[in-house]
PDB file of N, CA and C in Angstrom:
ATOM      1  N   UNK A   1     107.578  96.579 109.125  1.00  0.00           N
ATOM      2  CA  UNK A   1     106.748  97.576 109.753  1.00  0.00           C
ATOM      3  C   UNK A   1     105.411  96.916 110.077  1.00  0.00           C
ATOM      4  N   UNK A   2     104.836  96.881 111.494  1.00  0.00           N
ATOM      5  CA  UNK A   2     103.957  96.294 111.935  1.00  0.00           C
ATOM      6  C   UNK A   2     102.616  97.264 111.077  1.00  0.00           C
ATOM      7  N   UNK A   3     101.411  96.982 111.762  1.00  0.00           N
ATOM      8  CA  UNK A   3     100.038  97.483 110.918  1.00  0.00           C
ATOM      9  C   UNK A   3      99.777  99.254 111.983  1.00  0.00           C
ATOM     10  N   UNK A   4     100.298  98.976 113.364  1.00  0.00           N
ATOM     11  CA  UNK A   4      99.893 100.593 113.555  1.00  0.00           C
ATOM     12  C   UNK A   4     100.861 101.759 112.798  1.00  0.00           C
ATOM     13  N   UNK A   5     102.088 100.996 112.511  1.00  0.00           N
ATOM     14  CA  UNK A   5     103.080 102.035 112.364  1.00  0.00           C
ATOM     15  C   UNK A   5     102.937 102.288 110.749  1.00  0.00           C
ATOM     16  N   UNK A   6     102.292 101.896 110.071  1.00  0.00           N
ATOM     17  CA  UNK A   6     101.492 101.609 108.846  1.00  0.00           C
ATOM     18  C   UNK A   6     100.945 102.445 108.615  1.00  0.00           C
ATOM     19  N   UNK A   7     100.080 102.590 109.161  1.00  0.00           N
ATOM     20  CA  UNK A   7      98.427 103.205 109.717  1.00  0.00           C
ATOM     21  C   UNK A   7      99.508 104.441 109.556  1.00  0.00           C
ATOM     22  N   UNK A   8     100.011 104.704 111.132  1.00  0.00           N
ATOM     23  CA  UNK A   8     100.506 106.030 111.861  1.00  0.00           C
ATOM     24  C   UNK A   8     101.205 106.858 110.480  1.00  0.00           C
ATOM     25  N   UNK A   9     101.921 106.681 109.566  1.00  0.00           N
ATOM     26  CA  UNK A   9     102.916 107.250 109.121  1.00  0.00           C
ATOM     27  C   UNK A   9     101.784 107.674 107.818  1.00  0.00           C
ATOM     28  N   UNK A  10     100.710 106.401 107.345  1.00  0.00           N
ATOM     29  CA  UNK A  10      99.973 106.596 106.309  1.00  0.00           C
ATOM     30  C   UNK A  10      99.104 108.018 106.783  1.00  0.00           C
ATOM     31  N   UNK A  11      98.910 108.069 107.516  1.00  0.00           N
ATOM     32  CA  UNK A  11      97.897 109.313 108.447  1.00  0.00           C
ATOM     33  C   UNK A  11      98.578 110.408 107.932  1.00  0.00           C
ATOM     34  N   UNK A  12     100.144 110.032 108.500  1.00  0.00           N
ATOM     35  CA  UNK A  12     101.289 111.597 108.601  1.00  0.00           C
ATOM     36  C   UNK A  12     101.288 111.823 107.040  1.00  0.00           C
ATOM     37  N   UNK A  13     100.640 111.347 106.317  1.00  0.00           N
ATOM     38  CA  UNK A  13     100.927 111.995 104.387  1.00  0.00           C
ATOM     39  C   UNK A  13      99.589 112.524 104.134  1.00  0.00           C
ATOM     40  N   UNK A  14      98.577 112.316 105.212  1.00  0.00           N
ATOM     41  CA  UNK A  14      97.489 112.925 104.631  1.00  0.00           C
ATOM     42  C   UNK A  14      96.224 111.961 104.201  1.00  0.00           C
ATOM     43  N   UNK A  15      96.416 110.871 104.479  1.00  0.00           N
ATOM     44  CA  UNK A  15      95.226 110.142 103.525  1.00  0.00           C
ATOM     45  C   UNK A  15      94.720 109.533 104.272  1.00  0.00           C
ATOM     46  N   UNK A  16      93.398 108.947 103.778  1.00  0.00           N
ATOM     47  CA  UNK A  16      92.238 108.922 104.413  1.00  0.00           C
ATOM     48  C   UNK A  16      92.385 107.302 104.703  1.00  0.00           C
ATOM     49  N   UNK A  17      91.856 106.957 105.822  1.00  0.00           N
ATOM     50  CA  UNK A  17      91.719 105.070 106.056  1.00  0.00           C
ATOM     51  C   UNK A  17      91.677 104.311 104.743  1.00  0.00           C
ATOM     52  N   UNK A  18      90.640 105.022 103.864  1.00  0.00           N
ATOM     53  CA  UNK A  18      90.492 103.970 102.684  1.00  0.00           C
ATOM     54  C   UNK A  18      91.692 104.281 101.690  1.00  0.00           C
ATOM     55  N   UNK A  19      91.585 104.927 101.482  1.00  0.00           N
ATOM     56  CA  UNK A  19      93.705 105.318 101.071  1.00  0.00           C
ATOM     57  C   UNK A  19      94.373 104.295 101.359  1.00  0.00           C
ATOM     58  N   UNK A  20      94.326 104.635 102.679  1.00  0.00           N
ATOM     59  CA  UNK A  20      95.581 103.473 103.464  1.00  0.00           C
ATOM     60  C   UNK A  20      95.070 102.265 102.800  1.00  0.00           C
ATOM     61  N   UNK A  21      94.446 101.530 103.036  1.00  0.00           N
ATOM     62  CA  UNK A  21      94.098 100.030 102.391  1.00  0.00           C
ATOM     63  C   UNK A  21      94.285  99.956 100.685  1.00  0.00           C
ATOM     64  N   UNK A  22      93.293 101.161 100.208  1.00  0.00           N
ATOM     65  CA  UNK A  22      93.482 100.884  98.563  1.00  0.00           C
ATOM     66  C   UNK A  22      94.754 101.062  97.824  1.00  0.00           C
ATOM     67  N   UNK A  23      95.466 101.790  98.308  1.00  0.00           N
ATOM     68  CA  UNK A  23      96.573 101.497  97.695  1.00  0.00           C
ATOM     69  C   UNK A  23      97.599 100.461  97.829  1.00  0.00           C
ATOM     70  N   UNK A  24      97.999  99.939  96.801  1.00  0.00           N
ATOM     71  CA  UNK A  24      99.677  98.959  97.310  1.00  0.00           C
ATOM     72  C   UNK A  24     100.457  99.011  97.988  1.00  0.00           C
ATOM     73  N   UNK A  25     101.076  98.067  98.936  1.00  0.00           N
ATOM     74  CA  UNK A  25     101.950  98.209 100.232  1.00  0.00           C
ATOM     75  C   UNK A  25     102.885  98.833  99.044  1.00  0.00           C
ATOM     76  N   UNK A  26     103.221  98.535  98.448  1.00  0.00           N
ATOM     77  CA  UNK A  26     104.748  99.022  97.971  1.00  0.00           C
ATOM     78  C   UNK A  26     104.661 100.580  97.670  1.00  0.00           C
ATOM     79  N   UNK A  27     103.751 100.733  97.007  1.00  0.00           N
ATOM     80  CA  UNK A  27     103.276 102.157  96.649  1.00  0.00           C
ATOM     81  C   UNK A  27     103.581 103.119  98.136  1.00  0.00           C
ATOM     82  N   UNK A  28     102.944 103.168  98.921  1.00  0.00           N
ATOM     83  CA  UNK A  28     102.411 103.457 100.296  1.00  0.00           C
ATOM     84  C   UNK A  28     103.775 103.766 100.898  1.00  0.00           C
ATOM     85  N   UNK A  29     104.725 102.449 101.084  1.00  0.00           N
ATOM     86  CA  UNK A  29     105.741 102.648 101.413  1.00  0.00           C
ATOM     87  C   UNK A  29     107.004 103.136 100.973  1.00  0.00           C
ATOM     88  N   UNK A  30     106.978 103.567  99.907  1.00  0.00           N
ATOM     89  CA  UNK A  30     107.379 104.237  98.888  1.00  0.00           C
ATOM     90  C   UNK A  30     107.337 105.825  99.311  1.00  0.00           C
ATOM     91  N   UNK A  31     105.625 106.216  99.524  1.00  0.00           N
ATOM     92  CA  UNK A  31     105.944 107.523  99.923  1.00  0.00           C
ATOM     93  C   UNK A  31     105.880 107.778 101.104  1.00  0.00           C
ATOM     94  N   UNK A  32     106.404 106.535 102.042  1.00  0.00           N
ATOM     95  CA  UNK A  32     106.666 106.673 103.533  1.00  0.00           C
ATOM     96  C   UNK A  32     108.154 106.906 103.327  1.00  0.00           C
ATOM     97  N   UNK A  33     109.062 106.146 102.708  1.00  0.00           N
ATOM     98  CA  UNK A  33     110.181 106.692 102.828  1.00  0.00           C
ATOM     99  C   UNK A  33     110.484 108.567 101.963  1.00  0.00           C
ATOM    100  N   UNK A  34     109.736 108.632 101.233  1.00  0.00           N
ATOM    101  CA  UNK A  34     109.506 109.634 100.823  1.00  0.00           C
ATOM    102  C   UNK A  34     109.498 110.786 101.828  1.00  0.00           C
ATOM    103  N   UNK A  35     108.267 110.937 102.581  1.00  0.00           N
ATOM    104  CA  UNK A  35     108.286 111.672 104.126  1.00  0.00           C
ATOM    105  C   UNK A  35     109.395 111.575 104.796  1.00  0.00           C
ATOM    106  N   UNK A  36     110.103 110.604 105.007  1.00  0.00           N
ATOM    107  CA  UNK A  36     111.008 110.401 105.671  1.00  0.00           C
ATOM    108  C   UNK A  36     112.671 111.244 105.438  1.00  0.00           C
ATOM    109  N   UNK A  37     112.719 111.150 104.155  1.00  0.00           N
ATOM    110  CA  UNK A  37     113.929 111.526 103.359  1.00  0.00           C
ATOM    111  C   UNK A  37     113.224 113.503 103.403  1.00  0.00           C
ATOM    112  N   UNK A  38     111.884 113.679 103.761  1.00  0.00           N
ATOM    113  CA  UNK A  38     111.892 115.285 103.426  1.00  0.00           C
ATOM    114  C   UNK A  38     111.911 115.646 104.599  1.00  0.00           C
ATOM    115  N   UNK A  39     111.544 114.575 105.783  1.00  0.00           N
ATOM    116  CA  UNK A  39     111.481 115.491 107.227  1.00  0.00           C
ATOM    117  C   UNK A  39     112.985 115.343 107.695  1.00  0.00           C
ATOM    118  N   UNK A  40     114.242 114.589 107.435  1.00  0.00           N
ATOM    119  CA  UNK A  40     115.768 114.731 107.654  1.00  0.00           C
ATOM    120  C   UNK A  40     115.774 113.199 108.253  1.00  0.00           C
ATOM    121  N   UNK A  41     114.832 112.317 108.342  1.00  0.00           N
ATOM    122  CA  UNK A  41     115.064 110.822 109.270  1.00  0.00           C
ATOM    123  C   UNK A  41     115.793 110.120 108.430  1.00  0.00           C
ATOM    124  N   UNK A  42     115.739 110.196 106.977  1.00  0.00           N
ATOM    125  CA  UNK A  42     116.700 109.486 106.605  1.00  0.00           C
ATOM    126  C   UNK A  42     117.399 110.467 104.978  1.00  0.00           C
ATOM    127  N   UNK A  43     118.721 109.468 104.824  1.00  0.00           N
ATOM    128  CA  UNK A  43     119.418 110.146 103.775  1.00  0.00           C
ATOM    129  C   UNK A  43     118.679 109.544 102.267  1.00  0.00           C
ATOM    130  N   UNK A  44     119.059 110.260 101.293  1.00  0.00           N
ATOM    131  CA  UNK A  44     118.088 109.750  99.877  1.00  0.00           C
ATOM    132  C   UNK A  44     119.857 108.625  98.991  1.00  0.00           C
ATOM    133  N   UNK A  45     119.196 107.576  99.145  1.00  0.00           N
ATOM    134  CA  UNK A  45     120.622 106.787  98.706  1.00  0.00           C
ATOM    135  C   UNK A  45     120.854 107.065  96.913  1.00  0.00           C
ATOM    136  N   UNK A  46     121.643 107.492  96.745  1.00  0.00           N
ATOM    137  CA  UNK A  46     122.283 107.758  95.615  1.00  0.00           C
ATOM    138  C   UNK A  46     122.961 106.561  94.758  1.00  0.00           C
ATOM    139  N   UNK A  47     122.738 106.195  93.739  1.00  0.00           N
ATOM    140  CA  UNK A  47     123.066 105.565  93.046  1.00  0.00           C
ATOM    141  C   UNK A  47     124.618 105.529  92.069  1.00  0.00           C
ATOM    142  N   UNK A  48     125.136 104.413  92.173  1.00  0.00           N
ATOM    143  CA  UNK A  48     126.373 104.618  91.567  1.00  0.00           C
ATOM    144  C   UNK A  48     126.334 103.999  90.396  1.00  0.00           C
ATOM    145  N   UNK A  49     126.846 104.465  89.514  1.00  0.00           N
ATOM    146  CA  UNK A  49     127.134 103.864  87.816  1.00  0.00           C
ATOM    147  C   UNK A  49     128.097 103.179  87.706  1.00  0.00           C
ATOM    148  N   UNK A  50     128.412 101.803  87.517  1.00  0.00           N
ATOM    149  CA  UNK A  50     129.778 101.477  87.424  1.00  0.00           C
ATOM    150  C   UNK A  50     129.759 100.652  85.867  1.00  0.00           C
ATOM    151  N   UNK A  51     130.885 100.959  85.390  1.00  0.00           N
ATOM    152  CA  UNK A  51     131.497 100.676  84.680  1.00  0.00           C
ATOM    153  C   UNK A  51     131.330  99.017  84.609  1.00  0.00           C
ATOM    154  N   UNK A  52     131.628  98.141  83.131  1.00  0.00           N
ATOM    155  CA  UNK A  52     131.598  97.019  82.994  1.00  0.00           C
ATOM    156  C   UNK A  52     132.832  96.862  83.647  1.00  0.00           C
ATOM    157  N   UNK A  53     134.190  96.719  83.911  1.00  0.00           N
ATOM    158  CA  UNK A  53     134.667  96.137  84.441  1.00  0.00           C
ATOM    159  C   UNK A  53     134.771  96.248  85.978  1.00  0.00           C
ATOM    160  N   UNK A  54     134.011  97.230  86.355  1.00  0.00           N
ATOM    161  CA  UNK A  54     133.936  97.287  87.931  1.00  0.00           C
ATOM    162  C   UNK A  54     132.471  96.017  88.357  1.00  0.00           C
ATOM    163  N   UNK A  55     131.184  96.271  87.011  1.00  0.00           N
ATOM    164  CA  UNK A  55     130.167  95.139  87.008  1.00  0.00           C
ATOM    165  C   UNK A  55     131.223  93.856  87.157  1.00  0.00           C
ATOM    166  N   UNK A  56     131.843  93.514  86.516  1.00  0.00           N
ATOM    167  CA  UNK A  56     132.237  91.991  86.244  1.00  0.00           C
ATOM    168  C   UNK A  56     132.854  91.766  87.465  1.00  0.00           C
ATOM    169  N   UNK A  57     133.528  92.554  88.151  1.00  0.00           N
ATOM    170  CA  UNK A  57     134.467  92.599  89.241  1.00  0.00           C
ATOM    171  C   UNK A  57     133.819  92.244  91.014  1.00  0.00           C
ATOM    172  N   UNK A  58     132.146  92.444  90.642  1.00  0.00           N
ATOM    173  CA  UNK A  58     131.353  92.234  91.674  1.00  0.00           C
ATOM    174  C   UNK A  58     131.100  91.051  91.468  1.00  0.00           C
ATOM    175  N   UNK A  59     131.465  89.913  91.026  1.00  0.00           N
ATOM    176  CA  UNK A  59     130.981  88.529  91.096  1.00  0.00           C
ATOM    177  C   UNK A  59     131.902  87.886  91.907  1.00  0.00           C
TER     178      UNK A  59
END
């Protein structure tokens, strides 16, 4: 994600320029996908539990 689309989406949650900078990219983008998953743009990925022999079976 380039720096306007950054900016643009940081705006769409509400916070102020210095927001945008003081907080951590990861943080930030975190509750960009956040927005995202509440306005319908994307699905919330669900996590699967697997079992040790399905773990061992992924190598």
């Amino acid at each position: 994600m380039n720096r306007p689309w950054f900016e643009f989406y940081s705006l769409q949650l509400g916070m102020s320029r210095l927001e945008i900078f003081d907080l951590p990219y990861g943080r930030t983008m975190d509750l960009i996908a956040c927005l995202s998953i509440f306005n319908g743009g994307a699905e919330q990925k669900v996590k699967k539990r697997l079992t040790y022999d399905e773990a061992m079976g992924l190598r």
